[in-house]
Protein backbone atom coordinates (compact mmCIF):
# COMPACT_ATOMS: atom_id res chain seq x y z
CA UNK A 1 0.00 0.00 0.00
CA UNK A 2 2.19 3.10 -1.68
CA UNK A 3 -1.01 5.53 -2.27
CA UNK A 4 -3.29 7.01 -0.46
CA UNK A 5 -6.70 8.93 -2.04
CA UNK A 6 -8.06 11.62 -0.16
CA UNK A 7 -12.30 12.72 -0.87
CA UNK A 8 -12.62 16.14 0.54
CA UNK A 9 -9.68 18.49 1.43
CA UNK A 10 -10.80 19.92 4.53
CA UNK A 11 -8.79 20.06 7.87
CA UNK A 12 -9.50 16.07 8.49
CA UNK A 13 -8.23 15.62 4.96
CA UNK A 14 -5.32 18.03 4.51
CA UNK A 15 -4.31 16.67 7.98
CA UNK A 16 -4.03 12.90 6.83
CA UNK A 17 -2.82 13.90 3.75
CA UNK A 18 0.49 15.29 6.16
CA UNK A 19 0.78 12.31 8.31
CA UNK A 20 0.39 10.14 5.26
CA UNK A 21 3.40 12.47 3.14
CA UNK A 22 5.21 12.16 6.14
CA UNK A 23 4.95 8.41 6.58
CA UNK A 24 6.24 7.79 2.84
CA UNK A 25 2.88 7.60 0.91
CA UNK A 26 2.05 9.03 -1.89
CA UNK A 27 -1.37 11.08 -1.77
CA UNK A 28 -4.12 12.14 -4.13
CA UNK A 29 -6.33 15.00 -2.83
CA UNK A 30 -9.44 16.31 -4.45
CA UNK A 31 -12.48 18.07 -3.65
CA UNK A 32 -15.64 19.02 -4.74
CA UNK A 33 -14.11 22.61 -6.30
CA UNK A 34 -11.76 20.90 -9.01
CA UNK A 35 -7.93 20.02 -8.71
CA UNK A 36 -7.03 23.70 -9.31
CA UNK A 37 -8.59 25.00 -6.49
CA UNK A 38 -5.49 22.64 -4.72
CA UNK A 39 -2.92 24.26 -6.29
CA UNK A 40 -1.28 26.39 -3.63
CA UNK A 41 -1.96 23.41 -1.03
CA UNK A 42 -0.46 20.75 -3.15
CA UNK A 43 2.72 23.62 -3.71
CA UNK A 44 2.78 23.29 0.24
CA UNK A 45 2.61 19.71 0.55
CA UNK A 46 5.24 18.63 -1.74
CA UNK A 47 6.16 16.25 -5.05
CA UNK A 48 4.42 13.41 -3.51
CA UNK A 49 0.83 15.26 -3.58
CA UNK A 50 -1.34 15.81 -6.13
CA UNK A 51 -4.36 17.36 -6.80
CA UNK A 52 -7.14 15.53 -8.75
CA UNK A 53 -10.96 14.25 -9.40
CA UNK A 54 -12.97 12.12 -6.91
CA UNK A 55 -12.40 9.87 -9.21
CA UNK A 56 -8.70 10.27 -9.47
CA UNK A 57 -8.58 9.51 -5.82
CA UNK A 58 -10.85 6.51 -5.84
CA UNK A 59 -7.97 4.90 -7.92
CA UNK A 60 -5.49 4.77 -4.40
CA UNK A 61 -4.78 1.58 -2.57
CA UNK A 62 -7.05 3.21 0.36
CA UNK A 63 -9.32 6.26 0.14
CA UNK A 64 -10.01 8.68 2.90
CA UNK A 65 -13.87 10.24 2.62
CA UNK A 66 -13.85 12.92 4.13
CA UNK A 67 -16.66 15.55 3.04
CA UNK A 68 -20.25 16.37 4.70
CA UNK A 69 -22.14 13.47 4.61
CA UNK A 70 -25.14 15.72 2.94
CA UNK A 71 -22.31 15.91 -0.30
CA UNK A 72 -22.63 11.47 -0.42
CA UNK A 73 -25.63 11.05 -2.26
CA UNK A 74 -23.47 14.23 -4.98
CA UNK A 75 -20.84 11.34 -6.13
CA UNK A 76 -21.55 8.12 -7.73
CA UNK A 77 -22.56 4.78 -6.30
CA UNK A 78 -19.48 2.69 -8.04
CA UNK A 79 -16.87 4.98 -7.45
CA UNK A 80 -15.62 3.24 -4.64
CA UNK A 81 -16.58 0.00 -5.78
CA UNK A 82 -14.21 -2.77 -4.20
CA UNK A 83 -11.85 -0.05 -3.07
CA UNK A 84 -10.81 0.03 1.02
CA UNK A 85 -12.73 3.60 2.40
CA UNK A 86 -11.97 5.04 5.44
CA UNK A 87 -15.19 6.92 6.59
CA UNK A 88 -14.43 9.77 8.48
CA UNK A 89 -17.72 11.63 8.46
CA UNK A 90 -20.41 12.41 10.95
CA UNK A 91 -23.98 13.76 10.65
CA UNK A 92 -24.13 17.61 11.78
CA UNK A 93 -27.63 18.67 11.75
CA UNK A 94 -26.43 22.06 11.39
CA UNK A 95 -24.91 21.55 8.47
CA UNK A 96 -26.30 18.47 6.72
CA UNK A 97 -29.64 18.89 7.94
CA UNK A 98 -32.03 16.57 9.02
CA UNK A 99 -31.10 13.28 7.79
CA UNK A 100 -34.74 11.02 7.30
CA UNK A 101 -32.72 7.86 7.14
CA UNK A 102 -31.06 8.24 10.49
CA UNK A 103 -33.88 7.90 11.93
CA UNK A 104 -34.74 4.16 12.07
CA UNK A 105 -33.94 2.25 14.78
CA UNK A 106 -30.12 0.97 14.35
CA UNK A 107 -29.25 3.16 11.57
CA UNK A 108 -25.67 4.29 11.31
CA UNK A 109 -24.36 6.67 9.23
CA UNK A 110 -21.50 4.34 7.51
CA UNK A 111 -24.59 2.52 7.02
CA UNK A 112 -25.68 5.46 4.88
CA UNK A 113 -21.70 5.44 2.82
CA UNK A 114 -22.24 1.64 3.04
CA UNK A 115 -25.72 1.83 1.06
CA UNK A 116 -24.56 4.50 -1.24
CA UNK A 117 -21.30 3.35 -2.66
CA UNK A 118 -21.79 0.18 -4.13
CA UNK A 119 -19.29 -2.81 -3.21
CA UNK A 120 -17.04 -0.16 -1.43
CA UNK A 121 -15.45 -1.66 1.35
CA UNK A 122 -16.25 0.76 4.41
CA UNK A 123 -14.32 1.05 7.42
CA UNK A 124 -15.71 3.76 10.01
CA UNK A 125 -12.51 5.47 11.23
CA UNK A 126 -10.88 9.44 11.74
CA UNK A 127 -14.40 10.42 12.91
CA UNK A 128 -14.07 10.50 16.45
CA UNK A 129 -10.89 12.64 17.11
CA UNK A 130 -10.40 16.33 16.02
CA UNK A 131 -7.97 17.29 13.20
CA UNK A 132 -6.01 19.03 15.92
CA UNK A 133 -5.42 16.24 17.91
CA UNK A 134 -4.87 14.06 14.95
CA UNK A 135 -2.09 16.09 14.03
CA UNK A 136 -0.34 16.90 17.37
CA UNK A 137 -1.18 13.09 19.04
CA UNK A 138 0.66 11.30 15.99
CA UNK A 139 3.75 9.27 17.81
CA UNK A 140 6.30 6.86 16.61
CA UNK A 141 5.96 2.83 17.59
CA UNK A 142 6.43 1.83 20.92
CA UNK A 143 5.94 5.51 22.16
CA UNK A 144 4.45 5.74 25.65
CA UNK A 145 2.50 8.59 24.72
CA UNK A 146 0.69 6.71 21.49
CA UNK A 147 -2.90 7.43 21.37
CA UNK A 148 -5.49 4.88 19.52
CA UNK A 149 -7.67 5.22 17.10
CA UNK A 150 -11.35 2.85 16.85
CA UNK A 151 -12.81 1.34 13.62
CA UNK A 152 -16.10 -0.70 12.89
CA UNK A 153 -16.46 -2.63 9.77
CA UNK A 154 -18.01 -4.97 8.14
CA UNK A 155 -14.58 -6.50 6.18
CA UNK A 156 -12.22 -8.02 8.50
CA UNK A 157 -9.76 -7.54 5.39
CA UNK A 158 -10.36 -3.76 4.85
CA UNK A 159 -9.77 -3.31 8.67
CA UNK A 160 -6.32 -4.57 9.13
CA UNK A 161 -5.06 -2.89 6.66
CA UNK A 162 -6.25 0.17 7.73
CA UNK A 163 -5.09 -0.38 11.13
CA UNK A 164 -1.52 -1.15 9.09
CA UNK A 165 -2.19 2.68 7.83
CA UNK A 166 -3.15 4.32 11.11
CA UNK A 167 0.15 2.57 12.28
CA UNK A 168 2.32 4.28 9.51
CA UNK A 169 0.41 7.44 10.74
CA UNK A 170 1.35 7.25 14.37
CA UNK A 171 -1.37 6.32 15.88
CA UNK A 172 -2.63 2.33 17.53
CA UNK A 173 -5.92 1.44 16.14
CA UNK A 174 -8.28 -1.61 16.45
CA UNK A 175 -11.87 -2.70 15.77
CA UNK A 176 -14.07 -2.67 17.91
CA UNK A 177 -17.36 -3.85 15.78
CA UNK A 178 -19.26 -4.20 12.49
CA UNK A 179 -20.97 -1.18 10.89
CA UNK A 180 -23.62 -1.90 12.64
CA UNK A 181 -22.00 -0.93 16.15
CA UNK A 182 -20.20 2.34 14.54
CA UNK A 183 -22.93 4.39 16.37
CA UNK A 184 -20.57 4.01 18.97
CA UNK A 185 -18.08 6.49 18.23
CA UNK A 186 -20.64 8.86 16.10
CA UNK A 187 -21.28 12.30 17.36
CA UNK A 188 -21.71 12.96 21.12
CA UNK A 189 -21.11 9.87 22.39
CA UNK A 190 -18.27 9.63 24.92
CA UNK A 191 -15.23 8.46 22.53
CA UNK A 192 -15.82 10.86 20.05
CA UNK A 193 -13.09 13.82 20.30
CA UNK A 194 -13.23 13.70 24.47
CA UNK A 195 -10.48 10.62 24.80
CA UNK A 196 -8.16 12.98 22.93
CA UNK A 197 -8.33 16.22 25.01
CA UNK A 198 -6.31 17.17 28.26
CA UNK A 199 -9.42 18.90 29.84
CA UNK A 200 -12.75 16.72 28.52
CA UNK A 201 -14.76 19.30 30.17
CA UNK A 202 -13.60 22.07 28.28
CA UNK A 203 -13.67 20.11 24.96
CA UNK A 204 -16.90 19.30 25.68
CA UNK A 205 -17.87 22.85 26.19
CA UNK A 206 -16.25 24.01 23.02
CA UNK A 207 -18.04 25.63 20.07
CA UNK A 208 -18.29 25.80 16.71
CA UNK A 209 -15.64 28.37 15.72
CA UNK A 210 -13.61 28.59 18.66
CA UNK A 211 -9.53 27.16 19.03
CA UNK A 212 -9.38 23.24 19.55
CA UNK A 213 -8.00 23.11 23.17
CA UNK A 214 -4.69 21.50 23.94
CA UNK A 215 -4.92 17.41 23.39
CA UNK A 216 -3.40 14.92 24.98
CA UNK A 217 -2.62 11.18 24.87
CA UNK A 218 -5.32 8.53 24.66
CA UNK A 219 -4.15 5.02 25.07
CA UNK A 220 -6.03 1.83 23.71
CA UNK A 221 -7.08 1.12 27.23
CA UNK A 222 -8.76 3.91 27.67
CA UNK A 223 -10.16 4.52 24.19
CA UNK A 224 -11.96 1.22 24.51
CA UNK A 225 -13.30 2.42 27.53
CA UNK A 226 -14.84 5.49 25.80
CA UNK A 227 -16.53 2.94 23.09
CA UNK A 228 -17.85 0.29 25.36
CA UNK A 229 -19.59 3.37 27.41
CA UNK A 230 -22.00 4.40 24.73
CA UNK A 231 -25.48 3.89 24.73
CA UNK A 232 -28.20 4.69 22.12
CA UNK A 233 -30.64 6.48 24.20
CA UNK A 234 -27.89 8.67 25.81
CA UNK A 235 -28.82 12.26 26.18
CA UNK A 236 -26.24 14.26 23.74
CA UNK A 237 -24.37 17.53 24.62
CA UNK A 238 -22.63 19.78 22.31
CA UNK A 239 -18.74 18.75 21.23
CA UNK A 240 -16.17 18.93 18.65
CA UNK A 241 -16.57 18.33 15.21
CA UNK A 242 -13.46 16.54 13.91
């Protein structure tokens, strides 16, 4: 696995697009604006990085989605047919808007990029940590201070090797579940962006708009901890969007 695609250039997706340049990959970004609209960014980023299409990106060993999940149903069902896709999205009424599918009882939304993309292979990952803290928490192997990342999917396959790419990136990672349990880290519940942060109060507190706070180690221990805590009927306060 040599290249990584990248589906939305935001600051989840310019932020794996570093770790991933800095790990040795090479990286196709593109976003809904066209490949020139990357031009100064891919400048930034180097000879490794290049701008292109959805569909240029849907060509790399592993692809990174990374847009609003209102912008899914924009792109089209096989482009990520049989392809590994790391879905980092989450469903912000604020933005996406109400979201009919949702829902029904035991809906997820990588159930939703599941359903859409035809034979994609969908692993529910880089949603539950804020780009901040994904790009200050990254740490070498065997570092004491190595934070972990969870996944759910339904392809046992498609996990391990993106656990193989979160490890390039610094970070542990593991599976906790299918699709069907990715609720788990969604939005609001307790391991999404909290784990991550030196003051969970304060994070949780945070606004749209405002400065990420300072983040600080999460080990796997305690990241599993976070998962195995949610519930569905849980009463949700505000928190970060990653």
């Amino acid at each position: 696995m040599t290249r990584i695609g990248i589906i939305g250039a935001g600051n989840i997706g310019e932020t794996v697009a570093r770790l991933a340049l800095a790990a040795g990959y090479e990286v196709v970004l593109s976003n809904s604006r066209g490949p020139g609209s990357l031009a100064s960014l891919i400048a930034n980023l180097g000879p490794r990085a290049a701008a292109g299409t959805p569909a240029d990106a849907a060509t790399a060993d592993v692809v990174v989605l990374a847009i609003p999940l209102g912008a899914i149903p924009s792109l089209p069902a096989d482009l990520l047919a049989g392809r590994i896709v790391v879905d980092a999205g989450n469903h912000y009424p604020d933005r996406d808007g109400a979201i009919v599918a949702l829902s029904a009882p035991g809906a997820t939304t990588s159930g939703l990029v599941s359903d859409h993309f035809l034979g994609a292979r969908v692993v529910k990952g880089l949603n539950s940590i804020v780009w901040a803290h994904l790009r200050d928490l990254a740490r070498a192997p065997g570092s004491p201070e190595r934070s972990a990342l969870p996944l759910a999917t339904d392809d046992a396959a498609a996990g391990a090797e993106v656990v193989r790419f979160l490890d390039d990136l610094g970070y542990d990672a593991f599976v906790y579940g299918t699709l069907a349990d990715s609720w788990r880290t969604e939005r609001d519940r307790p391991a999404y962006c909290l784990p991550y942060a030196a003051d969970p109060e304060v994070m949780r507190s945070r606004q749209a708009g405002e400065a990420v706070p300072p983040g600080a180690p999460a080990s796997t221990e305690r990241v599993r901890a976070a998962v195995a805590a949610a519930v569905r009927d849980d009463a949700v306060t505000p928190a970060d969007r990653s």
